[in-house]
N, C-alpha and C. Protein backbone atom coordinates (compact mmCIF):
# COMPACT_ATOMS: atom_id res chain seq x y z
N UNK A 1 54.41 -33.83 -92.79
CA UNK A 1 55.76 -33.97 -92.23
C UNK A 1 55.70 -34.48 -90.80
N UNK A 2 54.43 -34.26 -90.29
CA UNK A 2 54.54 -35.22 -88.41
C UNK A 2 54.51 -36.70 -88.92
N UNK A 3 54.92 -37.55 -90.19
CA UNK A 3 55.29 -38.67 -89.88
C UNK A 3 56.05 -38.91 -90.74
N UNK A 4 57.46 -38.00 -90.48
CA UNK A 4 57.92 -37.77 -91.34
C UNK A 4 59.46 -39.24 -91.91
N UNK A 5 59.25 -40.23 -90.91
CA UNK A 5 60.04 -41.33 -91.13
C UNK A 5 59.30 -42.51 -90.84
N UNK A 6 57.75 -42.49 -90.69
CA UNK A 6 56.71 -43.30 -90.21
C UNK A 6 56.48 -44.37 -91.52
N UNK A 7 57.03 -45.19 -91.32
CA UNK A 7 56.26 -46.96 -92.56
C UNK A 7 55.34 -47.49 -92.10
N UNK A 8 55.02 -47.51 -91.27
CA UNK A 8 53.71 -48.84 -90.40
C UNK A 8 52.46 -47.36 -90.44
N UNK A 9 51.24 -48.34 -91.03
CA UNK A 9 49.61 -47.56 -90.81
C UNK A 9 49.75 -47.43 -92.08
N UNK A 10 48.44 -46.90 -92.32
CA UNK A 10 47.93 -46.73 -93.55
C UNK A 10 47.46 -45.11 -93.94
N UNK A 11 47.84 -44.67 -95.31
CA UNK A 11 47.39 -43.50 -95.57
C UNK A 11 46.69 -43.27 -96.43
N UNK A 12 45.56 -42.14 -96.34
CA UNK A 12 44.47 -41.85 -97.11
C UNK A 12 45.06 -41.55 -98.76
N UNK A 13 44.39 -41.87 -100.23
CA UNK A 13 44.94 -41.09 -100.72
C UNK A 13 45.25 -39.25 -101.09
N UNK A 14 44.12 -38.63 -100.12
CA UNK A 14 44.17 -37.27 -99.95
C UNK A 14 45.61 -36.93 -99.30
N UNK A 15 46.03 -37.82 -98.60
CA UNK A 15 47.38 -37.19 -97.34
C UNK A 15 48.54 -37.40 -98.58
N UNK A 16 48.50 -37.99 -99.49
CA UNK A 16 49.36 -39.00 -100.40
C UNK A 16 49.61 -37.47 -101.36
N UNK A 17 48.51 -36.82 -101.87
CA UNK A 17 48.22 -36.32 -102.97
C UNK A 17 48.68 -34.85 -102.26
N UNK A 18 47.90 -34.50 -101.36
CA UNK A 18 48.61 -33.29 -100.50
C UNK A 18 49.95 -33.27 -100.09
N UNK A 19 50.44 -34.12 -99.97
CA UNK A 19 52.34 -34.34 -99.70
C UNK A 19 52.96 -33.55 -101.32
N UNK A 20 52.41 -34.79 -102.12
CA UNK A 20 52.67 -34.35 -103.04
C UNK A 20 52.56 -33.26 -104.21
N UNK A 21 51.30 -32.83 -103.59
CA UNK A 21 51.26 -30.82 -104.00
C UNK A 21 52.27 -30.11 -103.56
N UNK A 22 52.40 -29.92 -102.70
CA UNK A 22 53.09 -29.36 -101.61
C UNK A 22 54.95 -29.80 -101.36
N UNK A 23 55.20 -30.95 -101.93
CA UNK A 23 56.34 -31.21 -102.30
C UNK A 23 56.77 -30.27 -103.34
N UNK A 24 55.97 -30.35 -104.51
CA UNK A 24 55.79 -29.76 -105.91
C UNK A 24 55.86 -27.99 -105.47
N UNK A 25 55.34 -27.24 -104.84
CA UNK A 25 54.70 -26.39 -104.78
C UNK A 25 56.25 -25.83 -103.69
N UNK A 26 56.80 -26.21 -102.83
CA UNK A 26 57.84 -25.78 -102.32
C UNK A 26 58.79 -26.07 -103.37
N UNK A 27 59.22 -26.68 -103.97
CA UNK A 27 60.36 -27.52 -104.94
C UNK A 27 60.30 -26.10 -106.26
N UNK A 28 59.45 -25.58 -106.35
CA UNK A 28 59.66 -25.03 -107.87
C UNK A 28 60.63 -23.85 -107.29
N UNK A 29 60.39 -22.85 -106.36
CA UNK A 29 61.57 -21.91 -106.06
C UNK A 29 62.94 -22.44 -105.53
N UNK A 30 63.35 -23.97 -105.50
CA UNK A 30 64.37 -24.70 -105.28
C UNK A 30 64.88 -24.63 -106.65
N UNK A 31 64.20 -25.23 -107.74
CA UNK A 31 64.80 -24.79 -109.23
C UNK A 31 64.50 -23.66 -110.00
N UNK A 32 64.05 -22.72 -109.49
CA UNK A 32 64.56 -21.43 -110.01
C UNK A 32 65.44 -20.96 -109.69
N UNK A 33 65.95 -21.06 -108.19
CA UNK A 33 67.27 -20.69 -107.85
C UNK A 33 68.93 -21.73 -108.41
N UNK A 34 67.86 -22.77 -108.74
CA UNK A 34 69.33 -23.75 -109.59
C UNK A 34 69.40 -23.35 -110.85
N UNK A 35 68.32 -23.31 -111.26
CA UNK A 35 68.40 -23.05 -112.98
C UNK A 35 68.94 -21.31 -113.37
N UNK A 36 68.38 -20.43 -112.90
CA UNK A 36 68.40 -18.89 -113.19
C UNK A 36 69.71 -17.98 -112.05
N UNK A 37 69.79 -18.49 -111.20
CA UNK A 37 70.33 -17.32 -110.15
C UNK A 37 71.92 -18.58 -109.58
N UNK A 38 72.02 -19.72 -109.35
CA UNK A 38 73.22 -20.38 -109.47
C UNK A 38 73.51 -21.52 -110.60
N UNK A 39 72.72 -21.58 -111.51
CA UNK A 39 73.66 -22.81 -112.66
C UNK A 39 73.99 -24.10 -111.77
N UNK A 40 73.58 -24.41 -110.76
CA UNK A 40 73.52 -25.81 -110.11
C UNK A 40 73.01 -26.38 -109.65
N UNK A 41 72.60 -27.79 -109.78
CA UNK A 41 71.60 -27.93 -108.95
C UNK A 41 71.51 -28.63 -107.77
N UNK A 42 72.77 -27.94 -106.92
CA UNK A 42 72.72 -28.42 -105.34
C UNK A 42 72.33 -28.26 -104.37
N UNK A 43 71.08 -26.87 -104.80
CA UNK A 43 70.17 -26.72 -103.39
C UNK A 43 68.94 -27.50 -103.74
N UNK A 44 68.67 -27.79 -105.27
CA UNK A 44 67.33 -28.40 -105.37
C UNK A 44 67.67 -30.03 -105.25
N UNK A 45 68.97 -30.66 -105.07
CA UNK A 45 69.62 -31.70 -105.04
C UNK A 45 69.05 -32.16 -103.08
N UNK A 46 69.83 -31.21 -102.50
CA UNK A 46 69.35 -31.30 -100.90
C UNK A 46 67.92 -31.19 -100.67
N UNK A 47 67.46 -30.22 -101.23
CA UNK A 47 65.72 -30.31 -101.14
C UNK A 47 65.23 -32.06 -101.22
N UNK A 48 65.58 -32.21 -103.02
CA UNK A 48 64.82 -33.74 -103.19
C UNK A 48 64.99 -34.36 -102.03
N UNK A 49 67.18 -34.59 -101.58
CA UNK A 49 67.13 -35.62 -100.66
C UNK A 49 66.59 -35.44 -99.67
N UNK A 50 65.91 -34.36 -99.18
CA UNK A 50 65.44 -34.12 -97.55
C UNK A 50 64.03 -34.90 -97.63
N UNK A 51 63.33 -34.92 -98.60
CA UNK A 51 62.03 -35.32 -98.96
C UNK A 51 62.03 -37.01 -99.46
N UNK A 52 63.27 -37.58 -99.74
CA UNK A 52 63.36 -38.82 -99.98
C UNK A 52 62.33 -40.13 -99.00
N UNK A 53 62.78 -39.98 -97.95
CA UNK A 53 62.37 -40.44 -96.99
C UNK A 53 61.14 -40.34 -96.74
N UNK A 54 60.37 -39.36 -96.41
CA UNK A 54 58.95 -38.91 -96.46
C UNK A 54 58.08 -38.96 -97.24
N UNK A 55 58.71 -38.95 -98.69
CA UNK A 55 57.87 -39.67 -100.11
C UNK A 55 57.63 -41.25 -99.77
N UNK A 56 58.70 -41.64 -99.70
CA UNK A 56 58.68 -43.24 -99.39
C UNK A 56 57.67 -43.39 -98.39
N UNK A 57 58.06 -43.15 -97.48
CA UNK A 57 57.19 -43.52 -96.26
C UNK A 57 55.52 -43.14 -96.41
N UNK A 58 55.36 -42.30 -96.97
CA UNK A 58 53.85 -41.69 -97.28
C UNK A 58 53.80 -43.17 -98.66
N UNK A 59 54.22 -43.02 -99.52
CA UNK A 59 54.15 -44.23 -100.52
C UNK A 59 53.90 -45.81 -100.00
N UNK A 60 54.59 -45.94 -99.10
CA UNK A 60 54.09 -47.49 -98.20
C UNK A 60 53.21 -47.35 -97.50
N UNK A 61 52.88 -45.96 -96.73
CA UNK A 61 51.19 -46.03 -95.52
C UNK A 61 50.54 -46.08 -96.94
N UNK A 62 50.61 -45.63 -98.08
CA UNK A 62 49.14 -45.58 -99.26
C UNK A 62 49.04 -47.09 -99.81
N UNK A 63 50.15 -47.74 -99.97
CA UNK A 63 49.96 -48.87 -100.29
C UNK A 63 49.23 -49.68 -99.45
N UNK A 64 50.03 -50.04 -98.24
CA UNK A 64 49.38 -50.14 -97.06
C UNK A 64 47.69 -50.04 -97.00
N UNK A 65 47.28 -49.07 -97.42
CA UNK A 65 46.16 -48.44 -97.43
C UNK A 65 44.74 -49.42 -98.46
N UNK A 66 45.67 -49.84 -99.30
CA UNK A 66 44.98 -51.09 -100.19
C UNK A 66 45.50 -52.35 -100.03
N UNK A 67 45.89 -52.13 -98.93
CA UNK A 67 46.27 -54.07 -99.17
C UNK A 67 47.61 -54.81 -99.50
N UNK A 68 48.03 -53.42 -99.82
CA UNK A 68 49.42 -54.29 -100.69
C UNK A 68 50.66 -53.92 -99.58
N UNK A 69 51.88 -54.68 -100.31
CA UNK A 69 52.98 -54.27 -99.34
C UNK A 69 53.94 -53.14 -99.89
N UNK A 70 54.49 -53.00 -98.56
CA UNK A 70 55.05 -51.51 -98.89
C UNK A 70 56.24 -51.48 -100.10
N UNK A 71 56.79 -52.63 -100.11
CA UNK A 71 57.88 -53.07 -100.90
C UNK A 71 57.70 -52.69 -102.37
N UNK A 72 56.37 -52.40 -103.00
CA UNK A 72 56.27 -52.06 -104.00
C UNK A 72 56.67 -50.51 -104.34
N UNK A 73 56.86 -50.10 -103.07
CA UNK A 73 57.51 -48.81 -103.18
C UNK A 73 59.14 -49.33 -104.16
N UNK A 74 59.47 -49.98 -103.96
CA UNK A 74 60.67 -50.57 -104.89
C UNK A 74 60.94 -49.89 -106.09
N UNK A 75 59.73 -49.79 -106.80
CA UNK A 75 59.58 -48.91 -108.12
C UNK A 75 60.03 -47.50 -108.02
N UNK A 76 60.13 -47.27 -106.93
CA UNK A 76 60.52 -45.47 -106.97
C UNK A 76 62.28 -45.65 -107.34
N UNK A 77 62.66 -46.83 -106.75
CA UNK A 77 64.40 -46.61 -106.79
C UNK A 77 64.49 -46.57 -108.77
N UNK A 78 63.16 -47.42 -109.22
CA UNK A 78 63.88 -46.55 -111.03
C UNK A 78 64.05 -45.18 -111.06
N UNK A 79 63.01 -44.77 -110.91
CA UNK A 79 62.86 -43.09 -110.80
C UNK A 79 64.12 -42.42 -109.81
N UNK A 80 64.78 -43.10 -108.99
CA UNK A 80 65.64 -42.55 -108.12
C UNK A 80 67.00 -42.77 -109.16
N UNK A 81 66.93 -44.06 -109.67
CA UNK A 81 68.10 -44.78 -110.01
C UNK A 81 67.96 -43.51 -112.10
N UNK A 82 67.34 -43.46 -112.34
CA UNK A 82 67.26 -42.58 -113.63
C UNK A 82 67.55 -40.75 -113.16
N UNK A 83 67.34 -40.64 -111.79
CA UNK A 83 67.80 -39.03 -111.87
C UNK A 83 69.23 -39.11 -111.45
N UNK A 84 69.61 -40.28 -110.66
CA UNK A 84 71.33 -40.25 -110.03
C UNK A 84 71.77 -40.38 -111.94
N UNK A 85 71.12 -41.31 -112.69
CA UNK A 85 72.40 -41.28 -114.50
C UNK A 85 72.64 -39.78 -114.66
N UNK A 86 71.04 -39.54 -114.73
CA UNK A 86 71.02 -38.02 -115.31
C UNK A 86 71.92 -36.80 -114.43
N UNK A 87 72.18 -37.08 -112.90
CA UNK A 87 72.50 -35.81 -112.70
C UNK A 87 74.18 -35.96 -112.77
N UNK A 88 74.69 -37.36 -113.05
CA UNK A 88 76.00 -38.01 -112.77
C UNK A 88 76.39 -37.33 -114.47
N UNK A 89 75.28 -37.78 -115.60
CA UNK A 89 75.95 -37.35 -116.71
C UNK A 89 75.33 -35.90 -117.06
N UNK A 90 75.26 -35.32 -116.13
CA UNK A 90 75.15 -33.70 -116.42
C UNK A 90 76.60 -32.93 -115.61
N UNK A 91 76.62 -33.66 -114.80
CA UNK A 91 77.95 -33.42 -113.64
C UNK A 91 79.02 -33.44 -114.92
N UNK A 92 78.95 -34.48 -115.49
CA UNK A 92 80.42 -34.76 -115.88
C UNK A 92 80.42 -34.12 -117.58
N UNK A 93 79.48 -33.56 -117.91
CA UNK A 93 79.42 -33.18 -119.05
C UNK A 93 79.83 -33.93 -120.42
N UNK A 94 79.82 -35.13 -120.43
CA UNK A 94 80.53 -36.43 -120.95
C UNK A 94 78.89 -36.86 -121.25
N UNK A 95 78.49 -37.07 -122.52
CA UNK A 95 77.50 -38.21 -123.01
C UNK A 95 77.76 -38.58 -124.36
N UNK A 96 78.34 -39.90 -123.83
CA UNK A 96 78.79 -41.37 -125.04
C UNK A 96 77.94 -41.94 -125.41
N UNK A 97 77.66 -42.19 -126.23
CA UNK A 97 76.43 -43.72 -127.04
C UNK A 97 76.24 -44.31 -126.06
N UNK A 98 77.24 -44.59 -124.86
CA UNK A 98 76.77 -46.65 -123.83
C UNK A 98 76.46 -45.78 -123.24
N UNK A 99 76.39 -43.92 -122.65
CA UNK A 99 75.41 -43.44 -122.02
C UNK A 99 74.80 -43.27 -121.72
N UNK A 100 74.37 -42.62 -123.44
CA UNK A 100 73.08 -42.63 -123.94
C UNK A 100 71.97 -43.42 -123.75
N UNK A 101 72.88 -44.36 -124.23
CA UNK A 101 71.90 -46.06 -124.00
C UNK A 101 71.42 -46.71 -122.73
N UNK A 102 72.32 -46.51 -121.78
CA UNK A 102 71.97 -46.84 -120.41
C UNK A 102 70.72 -46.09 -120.08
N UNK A 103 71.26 -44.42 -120.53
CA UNK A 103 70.30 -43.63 -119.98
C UNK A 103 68.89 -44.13 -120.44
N UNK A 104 68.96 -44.29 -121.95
CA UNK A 104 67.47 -44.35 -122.43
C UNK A 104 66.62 -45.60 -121.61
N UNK A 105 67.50 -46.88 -121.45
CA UNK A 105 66.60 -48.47 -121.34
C UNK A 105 66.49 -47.46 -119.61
N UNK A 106 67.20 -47.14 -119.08
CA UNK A 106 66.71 -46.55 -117.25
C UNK A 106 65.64 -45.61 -117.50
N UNK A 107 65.50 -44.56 -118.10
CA UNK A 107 64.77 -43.72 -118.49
C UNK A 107 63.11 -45.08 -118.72
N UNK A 108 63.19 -45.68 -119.31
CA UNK A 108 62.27 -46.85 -119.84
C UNK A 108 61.83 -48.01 -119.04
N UNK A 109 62.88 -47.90 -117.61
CA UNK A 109 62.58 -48.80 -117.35
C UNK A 109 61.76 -47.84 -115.97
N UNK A 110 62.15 -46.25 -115.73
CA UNK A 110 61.36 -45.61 -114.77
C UNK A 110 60.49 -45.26 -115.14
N UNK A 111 59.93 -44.84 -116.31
CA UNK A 111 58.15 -44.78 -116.89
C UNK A 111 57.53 -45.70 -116.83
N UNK A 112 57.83 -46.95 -116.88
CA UNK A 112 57.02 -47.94 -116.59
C UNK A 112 57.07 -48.13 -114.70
N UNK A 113 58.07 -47.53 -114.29
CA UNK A 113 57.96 -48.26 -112.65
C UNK A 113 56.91 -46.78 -112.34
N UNK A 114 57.14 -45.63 -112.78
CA UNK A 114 55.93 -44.93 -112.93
C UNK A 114 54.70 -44.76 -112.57
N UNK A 115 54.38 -45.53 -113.99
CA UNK A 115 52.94 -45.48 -114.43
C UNK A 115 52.31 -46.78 -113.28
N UNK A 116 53.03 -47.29 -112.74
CA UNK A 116 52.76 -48.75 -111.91
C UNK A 116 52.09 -48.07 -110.80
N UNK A 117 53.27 -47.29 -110.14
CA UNK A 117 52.88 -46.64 -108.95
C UNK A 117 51.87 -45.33 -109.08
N UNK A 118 51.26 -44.95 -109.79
CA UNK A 118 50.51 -43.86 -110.16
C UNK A 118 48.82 -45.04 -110.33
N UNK A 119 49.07 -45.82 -111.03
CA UNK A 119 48.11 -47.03 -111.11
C UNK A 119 47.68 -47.16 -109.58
N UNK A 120 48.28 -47.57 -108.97
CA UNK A 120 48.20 -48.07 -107.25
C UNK A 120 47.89 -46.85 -106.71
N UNK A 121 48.57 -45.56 -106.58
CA UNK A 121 48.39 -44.54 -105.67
C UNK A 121 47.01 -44.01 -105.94
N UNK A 122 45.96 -43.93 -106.93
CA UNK A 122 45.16 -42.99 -107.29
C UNK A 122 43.75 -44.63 -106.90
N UNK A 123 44.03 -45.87 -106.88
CA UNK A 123 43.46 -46.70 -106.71
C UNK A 123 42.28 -46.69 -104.98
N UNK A 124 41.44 -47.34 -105.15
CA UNK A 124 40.48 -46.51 -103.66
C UNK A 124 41.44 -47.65 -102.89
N UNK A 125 40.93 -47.87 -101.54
CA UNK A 125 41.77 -48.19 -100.32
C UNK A 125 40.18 -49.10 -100.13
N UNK A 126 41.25 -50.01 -99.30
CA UNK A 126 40.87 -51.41 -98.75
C UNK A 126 39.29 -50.96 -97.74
N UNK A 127 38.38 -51.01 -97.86
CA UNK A 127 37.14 -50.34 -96.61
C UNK A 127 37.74 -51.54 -95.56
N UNK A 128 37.51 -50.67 -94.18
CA UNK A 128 37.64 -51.18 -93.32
C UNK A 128 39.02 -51.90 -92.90
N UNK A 129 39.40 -52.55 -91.69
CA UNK A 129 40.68 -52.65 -91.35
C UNK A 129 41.42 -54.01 -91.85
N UNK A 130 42.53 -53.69 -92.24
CA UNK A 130 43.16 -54.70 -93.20
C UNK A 130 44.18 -55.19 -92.21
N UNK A 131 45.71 -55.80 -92.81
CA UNK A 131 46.60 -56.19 -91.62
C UNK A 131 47.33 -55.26 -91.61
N UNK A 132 47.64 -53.93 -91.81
CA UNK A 132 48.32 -52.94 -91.71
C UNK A 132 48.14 -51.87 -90.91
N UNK A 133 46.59 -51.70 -90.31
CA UNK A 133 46.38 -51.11 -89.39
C UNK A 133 44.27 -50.79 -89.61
N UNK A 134 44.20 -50.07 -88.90
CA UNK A 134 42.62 -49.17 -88.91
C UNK A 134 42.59 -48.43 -90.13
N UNK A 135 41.32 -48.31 -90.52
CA UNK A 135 41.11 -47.65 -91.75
C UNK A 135 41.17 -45.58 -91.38
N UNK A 136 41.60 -45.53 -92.39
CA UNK A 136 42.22 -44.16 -91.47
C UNK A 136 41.05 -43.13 -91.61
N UNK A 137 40.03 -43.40 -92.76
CA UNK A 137 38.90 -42.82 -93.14
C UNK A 137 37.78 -42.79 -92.07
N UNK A 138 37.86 -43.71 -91.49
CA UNK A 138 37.02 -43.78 -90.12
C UNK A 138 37.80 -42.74 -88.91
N UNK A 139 38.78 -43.07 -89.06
CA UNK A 139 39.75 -42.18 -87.91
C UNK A 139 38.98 -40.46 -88.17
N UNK A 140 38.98 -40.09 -89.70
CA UNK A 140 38.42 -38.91 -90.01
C UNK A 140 36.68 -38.25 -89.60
N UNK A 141 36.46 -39.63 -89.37
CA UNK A 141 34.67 -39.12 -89.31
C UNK A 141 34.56 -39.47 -87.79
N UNK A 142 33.47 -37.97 -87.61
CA UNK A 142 33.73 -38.44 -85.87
C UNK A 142 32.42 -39.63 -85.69
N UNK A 143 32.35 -39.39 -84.55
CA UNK A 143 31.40 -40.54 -83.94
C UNK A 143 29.75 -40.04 -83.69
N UNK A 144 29.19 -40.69 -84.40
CA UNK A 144 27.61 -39.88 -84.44
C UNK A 144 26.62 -40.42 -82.79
């Protein structure tokens, strides 16, 4: 969270993977209290959005991190754009066939933007300094 609106530099995939424990790992008593103790899910709603930003941004330093541009973070708006159907047609308690259908091809079209970014994130990082900044792995090892 100290870079917590930071796009420029590059990130290890350990900092990537630890965000994301730890996203996970605070987030589950956010939906126990939506699912069991209020029936809504508007504190785990504010949680996600507080973390929006900071996913992203950790998602472009990792890209960053191999070479690529951050823009491929792009793929997260399926995954963003498939939980706004889902929480819009849970809100409204209304699911029609052209719902359905929307939901499923979005649903289809965020497993694949997915599996893209899971491909890239778990991928090793560029050795040495690329155009995005210093290799951050060196930053880690001191100086012999």
């Amino acid at each position: 969270m100290k870079k917590y609106g930071r796009f420029n530099g590059r990130a290890r995939r350990k900092e990537l993977w630890y965000f994301i424990l730890f996203y996970i790992l605070f987030g589950i008593p956010f939906g126990i209290v939506d699912m069991f103790l209020l029936g809504t899910p508007i504190p785990g709603t504010i949680y996600y959005l507080a973390f929006v930003i900071p996913f992203i941004a950790v998602g472009v330093r990792r890209l960053h991190d191999m070479g690529r541009s951050g823009w491929w973070m792009l793929f997260y708006a399926g995954l963003f754009l498939q939980w706004i159907v889902n929480a819009v047609t849970g809100f409204s308690g209304q699911a029609s066939e052209e719902t359905a259908l929307v939901s499923g091809i979005i649903g289809i079209v965020a497993l694949v933007c997915l599996i893209v970014l899971i491909v890239f994130m778990v991928r090793k990082s560029q050795p040495g300094d690329n155009r995005y900044g210093p290799d951050p792995r060196e930053d880690a090892v001191p100086a012999s």
